[in-house]
Protein backbone atom coordinates (compact mmCIF):
# COMPACT_ATOMS: atom_id res chain seq x y z
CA UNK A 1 -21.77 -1.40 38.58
CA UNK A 2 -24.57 -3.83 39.55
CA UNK A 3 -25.48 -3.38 43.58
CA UNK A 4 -25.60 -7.47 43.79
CA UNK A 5 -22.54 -8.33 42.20
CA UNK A 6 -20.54 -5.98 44.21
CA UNK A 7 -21.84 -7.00 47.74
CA UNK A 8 -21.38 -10.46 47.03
CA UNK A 9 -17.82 -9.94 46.46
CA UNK A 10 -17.75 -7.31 49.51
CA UNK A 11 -19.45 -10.63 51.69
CA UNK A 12 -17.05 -12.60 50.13
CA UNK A 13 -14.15 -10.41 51.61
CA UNK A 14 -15.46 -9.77 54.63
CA UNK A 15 -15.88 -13.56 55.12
CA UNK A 16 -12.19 -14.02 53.99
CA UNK A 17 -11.39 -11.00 56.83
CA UNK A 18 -13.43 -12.89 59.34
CA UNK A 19 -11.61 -16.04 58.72
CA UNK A 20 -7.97 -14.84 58.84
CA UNK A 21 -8.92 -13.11 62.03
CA UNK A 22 -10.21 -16.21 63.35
CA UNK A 23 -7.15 -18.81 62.13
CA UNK A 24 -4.51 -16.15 63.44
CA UNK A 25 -6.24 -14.50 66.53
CA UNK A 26 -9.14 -16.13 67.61
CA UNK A 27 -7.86 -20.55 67.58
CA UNK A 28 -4.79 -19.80 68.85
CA UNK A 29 -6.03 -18.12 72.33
CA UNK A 30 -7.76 -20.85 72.38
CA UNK A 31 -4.79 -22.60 73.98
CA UNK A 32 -4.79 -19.44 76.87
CA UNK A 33 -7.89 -20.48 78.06
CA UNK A 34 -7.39 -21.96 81.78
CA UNK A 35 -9.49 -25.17 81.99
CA UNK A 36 -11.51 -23.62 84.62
CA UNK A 37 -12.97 -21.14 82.13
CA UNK A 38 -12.88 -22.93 78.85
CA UNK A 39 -16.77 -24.31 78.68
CA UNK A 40 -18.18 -20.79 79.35
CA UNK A 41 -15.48 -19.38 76.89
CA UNK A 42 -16.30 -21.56 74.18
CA UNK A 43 -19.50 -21.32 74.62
CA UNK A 44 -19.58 -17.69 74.15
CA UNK A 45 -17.12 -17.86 71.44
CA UNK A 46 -19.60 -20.20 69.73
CA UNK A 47 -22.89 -18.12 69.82
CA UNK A 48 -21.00 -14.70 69.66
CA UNK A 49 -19.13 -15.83 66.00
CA UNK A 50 -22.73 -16.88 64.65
CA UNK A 51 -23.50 -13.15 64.76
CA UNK A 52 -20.02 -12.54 62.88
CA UNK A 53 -20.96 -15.32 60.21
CA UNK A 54 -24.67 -15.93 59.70
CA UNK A 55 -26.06 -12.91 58.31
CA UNK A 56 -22.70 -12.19 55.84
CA UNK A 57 -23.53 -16.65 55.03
CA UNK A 58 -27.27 -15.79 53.66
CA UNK A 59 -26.20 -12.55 51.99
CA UNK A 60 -23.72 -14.95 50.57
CA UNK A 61 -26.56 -17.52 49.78
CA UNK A 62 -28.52 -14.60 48.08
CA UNK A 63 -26.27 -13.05 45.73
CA UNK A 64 -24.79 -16.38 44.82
CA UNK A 65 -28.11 -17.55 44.19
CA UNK A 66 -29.20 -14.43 42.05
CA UNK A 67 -25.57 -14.83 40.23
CA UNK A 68 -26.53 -18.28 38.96
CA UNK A 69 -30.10 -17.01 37.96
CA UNK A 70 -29.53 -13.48 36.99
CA UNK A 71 -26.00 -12.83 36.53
CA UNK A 72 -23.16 -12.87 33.67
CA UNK A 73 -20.31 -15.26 33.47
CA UNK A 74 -22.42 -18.50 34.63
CA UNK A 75 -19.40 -20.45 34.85
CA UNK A 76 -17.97 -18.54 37.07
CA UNK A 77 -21.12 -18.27 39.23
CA UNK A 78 -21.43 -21.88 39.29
CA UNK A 79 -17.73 -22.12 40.59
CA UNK A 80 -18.10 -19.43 43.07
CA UNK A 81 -21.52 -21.61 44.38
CA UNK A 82 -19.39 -24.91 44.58
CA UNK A 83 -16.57 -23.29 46.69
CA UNK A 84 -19.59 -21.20 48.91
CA UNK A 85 -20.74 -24.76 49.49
CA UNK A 86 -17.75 -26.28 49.97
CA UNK A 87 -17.38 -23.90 52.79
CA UNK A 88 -20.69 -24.33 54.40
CA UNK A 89 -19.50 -27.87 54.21
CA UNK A 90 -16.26 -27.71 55.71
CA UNK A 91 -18.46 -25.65 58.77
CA UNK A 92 -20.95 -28.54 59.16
CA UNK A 93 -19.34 -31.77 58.74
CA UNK A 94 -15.65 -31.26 60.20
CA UNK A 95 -15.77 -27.77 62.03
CA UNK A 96 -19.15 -27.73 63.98
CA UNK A 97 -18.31 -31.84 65.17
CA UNK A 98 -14.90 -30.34 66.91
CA UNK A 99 -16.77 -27.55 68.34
CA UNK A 100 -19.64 -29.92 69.93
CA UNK A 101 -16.34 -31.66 71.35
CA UNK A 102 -14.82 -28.73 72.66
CA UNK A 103 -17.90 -27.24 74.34
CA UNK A 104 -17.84 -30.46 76.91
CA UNK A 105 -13.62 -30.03 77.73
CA UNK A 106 -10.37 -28.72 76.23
CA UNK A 107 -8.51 -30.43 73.96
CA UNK A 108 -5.18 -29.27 72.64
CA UNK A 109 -5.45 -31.93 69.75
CA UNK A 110 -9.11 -31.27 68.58
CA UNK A 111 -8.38 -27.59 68.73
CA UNK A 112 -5.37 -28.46 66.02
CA UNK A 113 -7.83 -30.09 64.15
CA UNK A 114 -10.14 -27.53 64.03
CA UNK A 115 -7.88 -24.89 62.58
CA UNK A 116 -6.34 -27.34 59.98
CA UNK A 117 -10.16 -27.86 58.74
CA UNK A 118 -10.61 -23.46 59.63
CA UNK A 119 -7.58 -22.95 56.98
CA UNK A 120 -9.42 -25.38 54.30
CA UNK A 121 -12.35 -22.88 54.50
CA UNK A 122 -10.81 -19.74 54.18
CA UNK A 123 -8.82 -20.92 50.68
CA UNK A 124 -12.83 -22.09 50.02
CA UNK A 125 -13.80 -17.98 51.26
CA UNK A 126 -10.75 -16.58 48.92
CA UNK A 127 -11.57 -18.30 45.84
CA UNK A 128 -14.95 -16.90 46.40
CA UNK A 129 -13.69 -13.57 46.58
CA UNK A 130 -11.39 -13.91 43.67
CA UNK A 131 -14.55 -15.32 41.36
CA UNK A 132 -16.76 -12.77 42.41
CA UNK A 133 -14.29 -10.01 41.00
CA UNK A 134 -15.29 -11.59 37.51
CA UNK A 135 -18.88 -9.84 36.55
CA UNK A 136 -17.19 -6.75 38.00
């Protein structure tokens, strides 16, 4: 079995992993946060889940990347890059603006908001994974 393809899918579950644990544990104690504590929570929350996410996203980037270039089954890779992107999307254009929101005050509805957009990514993060088992 070829190293690449296999930790891309391996990212690709872990991602899925990280984003069920964040749409069933993590936004929903959002709403257990006391108003008193909420900026410094979020704020923590928001630099501590880079750490979770970043280095699995340019692995992710990588082996997606090499998939296109190197890899069998192009159509698949090609799929697997649109729904990658389509998550990086999802994270910069509706998830990050309700974060920049939240880091000033709580908001009940914009919290809502966020995990409706946070479910939309994970389907994005389990197609991945469900492409990726292709080349292997």
């Amino acid at each position: 079995m070829a190293p690449v393809p296999f930790l891309l899918f391996a990212t690709d579950l872990y991602l899925v992993g990280v984003g069920l644990t964040v749409a069933l544990v993590v936004y929903p104690s959002f709403h257990l946060v006391g108003s008193g504590q909420w900026v410094s929570f979020h704020g923590a929350h928001v630099r501590r889940i880079a750490y979770a996410v970043g280095p699995a996203w340019a692995f992710q980037a990588f082996g997606t990347t090499w998939w296109l270039l190197h890899g069998p089954l192009r159509t698949f890779a090609v799929a697997h890059a649109l729904f990658a992107l389509v998550a990086v999307l999802l994270t910069v254009l509706k998830a990050m603006p309700f974060h920049q929101r939240l880091e000033r005050h709580y908001d009940s509805h914009d919290i809502r908001q966020l995990q409706r957009w946070h479910w939309l990514r994970t389907c994005a993060w389990v197609a991945c994974v469900l492409l990726a088992l292709r080349p292997l």
